[in-house]
N, C-alpha and C. Protein backbone atom coordinates (compact mmCIF):
# COMPACT_ATOMS: atom_id res chain seq x y z
N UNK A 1 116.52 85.38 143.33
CA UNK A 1 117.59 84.73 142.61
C UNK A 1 117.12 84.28 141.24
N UNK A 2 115.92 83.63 140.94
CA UNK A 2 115.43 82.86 139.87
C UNK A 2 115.36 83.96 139.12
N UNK A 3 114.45 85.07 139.32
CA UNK A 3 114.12 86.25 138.34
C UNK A 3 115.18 86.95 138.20
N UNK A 4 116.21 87.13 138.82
CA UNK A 4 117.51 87.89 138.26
C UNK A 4 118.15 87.15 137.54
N UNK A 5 117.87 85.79 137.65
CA UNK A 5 118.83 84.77 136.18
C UNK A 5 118.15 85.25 135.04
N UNK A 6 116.58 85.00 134.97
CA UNK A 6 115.60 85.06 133.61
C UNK A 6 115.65 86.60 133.50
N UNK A 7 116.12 87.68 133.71
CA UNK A 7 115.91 88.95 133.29
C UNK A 7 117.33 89.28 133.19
N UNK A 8 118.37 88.43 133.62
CA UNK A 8 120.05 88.44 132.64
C UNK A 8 119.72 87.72 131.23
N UNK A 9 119.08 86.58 131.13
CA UNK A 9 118.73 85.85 129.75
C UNK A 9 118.17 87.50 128.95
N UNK A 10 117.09 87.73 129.17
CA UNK A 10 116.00 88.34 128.65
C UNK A 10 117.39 89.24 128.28
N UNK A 11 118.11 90.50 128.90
CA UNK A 11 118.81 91.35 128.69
C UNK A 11 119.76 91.05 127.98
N UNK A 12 120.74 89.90 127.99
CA UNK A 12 121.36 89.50 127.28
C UNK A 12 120.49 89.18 125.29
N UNK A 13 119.73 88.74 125.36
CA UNK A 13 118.85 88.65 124.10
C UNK A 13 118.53 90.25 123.13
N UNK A 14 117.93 90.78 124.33
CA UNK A 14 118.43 92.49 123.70
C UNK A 14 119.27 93.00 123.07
N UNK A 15 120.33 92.55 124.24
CA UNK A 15 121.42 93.26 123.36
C UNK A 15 122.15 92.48 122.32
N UNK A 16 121.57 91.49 122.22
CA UNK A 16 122.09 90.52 120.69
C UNK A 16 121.27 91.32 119.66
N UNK A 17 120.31 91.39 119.76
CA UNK A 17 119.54 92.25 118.92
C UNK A 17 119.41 93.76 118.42
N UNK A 18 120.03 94.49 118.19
CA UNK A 18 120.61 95.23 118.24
C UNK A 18 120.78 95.82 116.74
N UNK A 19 121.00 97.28 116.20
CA UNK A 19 121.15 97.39 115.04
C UNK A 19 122.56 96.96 114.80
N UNK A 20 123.59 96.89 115.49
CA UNK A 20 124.96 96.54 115.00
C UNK A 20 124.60 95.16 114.57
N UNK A 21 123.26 94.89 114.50
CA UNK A 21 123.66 93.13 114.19
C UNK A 21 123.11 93.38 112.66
N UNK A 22 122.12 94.47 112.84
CA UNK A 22 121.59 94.35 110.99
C UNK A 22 122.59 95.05 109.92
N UNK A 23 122.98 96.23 110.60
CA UNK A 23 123.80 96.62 109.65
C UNK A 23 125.66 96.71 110.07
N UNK A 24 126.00 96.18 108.74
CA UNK A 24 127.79 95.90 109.75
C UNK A 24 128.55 97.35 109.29
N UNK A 25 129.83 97.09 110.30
CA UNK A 25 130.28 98.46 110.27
C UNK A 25 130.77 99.14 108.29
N UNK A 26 130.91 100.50 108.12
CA UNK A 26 131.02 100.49 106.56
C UNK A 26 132.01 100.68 106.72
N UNK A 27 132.94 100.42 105.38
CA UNK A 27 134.17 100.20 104.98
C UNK A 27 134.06 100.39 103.38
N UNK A 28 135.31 101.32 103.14
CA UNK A 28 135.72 101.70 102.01
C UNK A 28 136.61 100.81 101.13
N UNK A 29 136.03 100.83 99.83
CA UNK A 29 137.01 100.04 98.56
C UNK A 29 136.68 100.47 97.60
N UNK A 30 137.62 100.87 96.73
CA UNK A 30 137.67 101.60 95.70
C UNK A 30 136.97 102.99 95.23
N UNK A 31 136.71 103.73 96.21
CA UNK A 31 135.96 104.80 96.25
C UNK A 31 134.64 104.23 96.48
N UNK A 32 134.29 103.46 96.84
CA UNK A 32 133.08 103.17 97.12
C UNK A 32 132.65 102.63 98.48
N UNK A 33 131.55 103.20 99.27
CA UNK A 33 131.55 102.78 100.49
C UNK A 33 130.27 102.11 100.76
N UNK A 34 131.09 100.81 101.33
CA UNK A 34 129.67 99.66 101.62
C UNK A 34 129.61 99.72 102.81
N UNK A 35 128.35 99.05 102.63
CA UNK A 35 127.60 98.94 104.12
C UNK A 35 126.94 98.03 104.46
N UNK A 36 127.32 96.64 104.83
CA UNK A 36 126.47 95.26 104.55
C UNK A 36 125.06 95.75 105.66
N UNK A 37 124.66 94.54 105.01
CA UNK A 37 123.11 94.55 105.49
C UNK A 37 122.49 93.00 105.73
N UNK A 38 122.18 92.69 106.95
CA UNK A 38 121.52 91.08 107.75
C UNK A 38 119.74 91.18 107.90
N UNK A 39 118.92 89.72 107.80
CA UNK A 39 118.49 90.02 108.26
C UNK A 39 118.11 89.16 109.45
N UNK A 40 117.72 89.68 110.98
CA UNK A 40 117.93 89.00 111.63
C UNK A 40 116.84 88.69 112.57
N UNK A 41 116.85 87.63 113.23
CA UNK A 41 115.85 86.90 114.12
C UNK A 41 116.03 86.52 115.46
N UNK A 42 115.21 86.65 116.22
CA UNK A 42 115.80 86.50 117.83
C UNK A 42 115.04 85.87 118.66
N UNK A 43 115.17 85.06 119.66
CA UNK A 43 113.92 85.26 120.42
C UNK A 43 113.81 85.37 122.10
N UNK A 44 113.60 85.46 123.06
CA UNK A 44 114.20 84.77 123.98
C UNK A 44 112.84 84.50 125.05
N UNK A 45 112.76 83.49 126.45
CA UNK A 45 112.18 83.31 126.91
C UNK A 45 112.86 82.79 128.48
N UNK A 46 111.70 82.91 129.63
CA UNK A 46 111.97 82.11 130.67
C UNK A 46 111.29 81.62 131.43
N UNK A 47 111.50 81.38 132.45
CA UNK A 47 110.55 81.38 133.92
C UNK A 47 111.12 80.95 134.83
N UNK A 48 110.42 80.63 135.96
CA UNK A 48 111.12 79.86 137.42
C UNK A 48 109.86 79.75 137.80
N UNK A 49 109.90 79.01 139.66
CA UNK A 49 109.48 78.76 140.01
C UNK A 49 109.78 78.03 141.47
N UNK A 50 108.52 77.50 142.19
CA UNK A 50 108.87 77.16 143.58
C UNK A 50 108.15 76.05 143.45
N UNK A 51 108.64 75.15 144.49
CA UNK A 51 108.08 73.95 144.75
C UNK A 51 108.80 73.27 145.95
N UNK A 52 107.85 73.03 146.86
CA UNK A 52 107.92 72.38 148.54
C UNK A 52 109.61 73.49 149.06
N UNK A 53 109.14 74.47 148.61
CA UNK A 53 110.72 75.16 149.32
C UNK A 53 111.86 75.40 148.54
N UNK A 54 112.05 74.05 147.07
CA UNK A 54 112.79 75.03 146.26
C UNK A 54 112.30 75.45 145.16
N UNK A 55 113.64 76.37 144.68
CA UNK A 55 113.11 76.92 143.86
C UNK A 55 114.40 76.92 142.44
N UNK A 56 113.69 77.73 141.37
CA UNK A 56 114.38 76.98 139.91
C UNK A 56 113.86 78.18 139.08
N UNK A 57 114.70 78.11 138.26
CA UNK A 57 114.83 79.08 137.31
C UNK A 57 115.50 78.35 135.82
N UNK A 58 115.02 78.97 134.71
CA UNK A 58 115.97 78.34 133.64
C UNK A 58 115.35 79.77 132.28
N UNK A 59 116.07 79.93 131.31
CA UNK A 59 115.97 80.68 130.05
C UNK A 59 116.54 80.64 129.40
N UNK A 60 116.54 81.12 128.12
CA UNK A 60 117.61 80.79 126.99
C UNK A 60 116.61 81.91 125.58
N UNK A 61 117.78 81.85 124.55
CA UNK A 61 117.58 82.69 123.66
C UNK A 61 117.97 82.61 122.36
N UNK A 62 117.74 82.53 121.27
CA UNK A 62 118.64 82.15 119.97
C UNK A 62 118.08 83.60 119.43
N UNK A 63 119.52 83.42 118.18
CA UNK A 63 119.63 84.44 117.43
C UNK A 63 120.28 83.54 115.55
N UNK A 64 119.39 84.25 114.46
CA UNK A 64 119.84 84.03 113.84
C UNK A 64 119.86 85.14 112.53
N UNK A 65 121.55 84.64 111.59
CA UNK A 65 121.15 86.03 110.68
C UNK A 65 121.49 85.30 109.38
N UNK A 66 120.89 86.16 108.42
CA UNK A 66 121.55 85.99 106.95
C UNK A 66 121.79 87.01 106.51
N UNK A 67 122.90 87.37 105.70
CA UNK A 67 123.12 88.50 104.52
C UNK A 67 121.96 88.64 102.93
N UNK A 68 121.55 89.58 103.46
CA UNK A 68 120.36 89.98 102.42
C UNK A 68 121.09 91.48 101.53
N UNK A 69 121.88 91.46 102.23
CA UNK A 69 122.95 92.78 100.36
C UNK A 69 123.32 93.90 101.02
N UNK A 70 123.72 94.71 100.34
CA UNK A 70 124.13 95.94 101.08
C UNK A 70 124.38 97.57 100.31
N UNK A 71 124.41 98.64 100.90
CA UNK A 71 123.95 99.69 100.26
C UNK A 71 125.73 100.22 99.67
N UNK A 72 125.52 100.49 99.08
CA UNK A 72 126.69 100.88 98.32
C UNK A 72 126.60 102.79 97.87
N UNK A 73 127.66 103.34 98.48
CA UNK A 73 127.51 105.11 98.12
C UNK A 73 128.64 104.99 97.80
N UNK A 74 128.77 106.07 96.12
CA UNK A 74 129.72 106.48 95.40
C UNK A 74 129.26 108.02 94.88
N UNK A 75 129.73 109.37 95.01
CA UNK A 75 130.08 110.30 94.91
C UNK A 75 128.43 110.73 95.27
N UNK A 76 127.82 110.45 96.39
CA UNK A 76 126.56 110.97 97.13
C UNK A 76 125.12 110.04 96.43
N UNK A 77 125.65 109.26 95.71
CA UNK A 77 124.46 108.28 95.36
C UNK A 77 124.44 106.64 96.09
N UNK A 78 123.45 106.55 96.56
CA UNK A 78 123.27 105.45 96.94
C UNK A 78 122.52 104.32 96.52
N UNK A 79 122.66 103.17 96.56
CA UNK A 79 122.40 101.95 95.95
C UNK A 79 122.16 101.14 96.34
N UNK A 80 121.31 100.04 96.27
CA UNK A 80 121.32 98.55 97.39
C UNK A 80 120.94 97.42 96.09
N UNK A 81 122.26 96.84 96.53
CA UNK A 81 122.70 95.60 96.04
C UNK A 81 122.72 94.38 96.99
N UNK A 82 121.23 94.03 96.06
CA UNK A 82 120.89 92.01 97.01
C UNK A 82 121.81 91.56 96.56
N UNK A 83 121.84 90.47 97.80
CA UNK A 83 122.80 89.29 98.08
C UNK A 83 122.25 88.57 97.29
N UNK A 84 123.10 87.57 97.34
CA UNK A 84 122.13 86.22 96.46
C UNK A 84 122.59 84.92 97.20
N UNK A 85 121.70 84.65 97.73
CA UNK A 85 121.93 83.03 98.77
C UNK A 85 121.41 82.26 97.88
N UNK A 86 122.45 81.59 97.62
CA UNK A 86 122.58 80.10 96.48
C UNK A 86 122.01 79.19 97.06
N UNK A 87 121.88 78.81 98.06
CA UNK A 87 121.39 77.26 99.04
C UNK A 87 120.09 77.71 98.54
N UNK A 88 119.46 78.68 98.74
CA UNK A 88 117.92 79.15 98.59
C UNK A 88 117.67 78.97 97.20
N UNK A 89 118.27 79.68 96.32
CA UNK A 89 117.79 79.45 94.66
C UNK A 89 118.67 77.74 94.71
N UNK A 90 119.11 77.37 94.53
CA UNK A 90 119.04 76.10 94.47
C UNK A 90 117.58 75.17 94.91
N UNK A 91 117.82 75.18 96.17
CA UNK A 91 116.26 74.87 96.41
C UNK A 91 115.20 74.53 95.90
N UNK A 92 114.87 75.98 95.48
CA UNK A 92 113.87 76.62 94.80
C UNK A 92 114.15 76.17 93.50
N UNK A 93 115.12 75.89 93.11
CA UNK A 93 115.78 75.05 91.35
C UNK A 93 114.91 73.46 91.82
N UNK A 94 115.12 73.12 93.18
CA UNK A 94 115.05 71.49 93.38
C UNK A 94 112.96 71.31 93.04
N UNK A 95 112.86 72.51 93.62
CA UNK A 95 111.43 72.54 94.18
C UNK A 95 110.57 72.29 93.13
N UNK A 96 110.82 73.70 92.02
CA UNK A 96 110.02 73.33 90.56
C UNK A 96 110.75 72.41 90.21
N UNK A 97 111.65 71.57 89.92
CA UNK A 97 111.99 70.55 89.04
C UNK A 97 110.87 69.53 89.37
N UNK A 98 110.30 69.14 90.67
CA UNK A 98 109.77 68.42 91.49
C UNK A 98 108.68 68.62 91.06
N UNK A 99 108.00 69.93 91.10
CA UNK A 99 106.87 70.08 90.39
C UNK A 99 106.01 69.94 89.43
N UNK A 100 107.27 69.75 88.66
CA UNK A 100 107.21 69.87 86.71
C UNK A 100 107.07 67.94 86.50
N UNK A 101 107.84 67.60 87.54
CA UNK A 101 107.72 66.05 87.16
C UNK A 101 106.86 65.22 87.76
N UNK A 102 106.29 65.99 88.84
CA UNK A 102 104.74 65.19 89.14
C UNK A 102 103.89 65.90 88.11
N UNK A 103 103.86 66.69 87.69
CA UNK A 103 102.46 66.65 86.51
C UNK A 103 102.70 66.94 85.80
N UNK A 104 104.27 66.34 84.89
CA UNK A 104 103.96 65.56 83.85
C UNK A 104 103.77 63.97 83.99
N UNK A 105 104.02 63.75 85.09
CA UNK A 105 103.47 62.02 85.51
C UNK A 105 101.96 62.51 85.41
N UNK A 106 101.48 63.05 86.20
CA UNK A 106 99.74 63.20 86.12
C UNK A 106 99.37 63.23 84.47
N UNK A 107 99.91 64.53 83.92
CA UNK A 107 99.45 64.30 82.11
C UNK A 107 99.71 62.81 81.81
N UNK A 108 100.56 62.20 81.96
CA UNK A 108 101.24 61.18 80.95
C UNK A 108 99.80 60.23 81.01
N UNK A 109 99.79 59.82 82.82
CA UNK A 109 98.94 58.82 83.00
C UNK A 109 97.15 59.24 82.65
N UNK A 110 96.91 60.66 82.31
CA UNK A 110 95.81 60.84 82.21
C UNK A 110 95.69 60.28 80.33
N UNK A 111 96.74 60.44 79.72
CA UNK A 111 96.75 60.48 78.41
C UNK A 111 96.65 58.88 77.90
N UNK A 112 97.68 57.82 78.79
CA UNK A 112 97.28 56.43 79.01
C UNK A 112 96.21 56.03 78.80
N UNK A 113 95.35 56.61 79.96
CA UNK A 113 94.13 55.87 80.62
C UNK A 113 93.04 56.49 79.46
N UNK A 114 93.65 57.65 78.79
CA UNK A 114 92.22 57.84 77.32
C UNK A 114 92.69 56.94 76.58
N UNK A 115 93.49 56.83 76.24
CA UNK A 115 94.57 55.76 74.93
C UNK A 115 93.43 54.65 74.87
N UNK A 116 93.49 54.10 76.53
CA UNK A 116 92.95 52.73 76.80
C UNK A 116 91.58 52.42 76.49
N UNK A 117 90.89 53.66 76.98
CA UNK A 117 89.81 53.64 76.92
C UNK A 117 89.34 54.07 75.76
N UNK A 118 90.09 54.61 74.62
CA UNK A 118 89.49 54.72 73.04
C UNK A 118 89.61 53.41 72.43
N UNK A 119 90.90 52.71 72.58
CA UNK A 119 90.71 51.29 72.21
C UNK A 119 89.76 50.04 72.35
N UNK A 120 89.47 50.60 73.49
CA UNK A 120 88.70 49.45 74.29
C UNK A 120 86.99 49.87 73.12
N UNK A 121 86.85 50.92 73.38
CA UNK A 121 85.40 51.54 73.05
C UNK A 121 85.47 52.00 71.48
């Protein structure tokens, strides 16, 4: 009983995983036919077990995706056009800003502490 629960988890995880999950179905607009494109992550795990007579089982599985762009064909040429995930370049906007302003705090205070010490000496 336990191992037929954890090898429905496990199977079920498979088939989440799957190429229908990376690439979505294509569809035509304007003479041009796209073809999105994910990329995706999975994982799954289980076990069971016995103890004084009973017994237990448990598993589980996540799945996750993002849109990373998609290939684009117009009269037998093909093309791939990235996505652009804004939460990420934002971020990455937050990250160097962060960067830039701890060392120019580090310059400032290194430039202080000579100031001080030419005066002094």
């Amino acid at each position: 009983m336990a191992l037929t629960s954890v090898q429905n988890v496990l199977e079920q995880a498979r088939d989440a995983l799957t190429v229908r999950r990376v690439f979505g179905d294509p569809y035509e607009r304007d003479g041009i036919v796209v073809i999105p494109a994910a990329a995706v992550r999975g994982g799954a795990g289980g076990g069971g077990g016995q103890e004084a007579g009973r017994e237990g089982a448990g598993g589980g599985f996540g799945v996750t995706a993002r849109p990373v762009g998609a290939f684009l064909i117009k009269g037998g040429e093909v093309a791939w056009q990235p996505s652009l995930d804004l939460n990420r370049a934002i971020l990455g906007g937050q990250i160097v800003a962060l960067v830039a302003i701890l060392a120019w705090r580090s310059v400032a205070k290194a430039r202080q502490k000579a100031r001080r010490a030419a005066s002094r000496g």
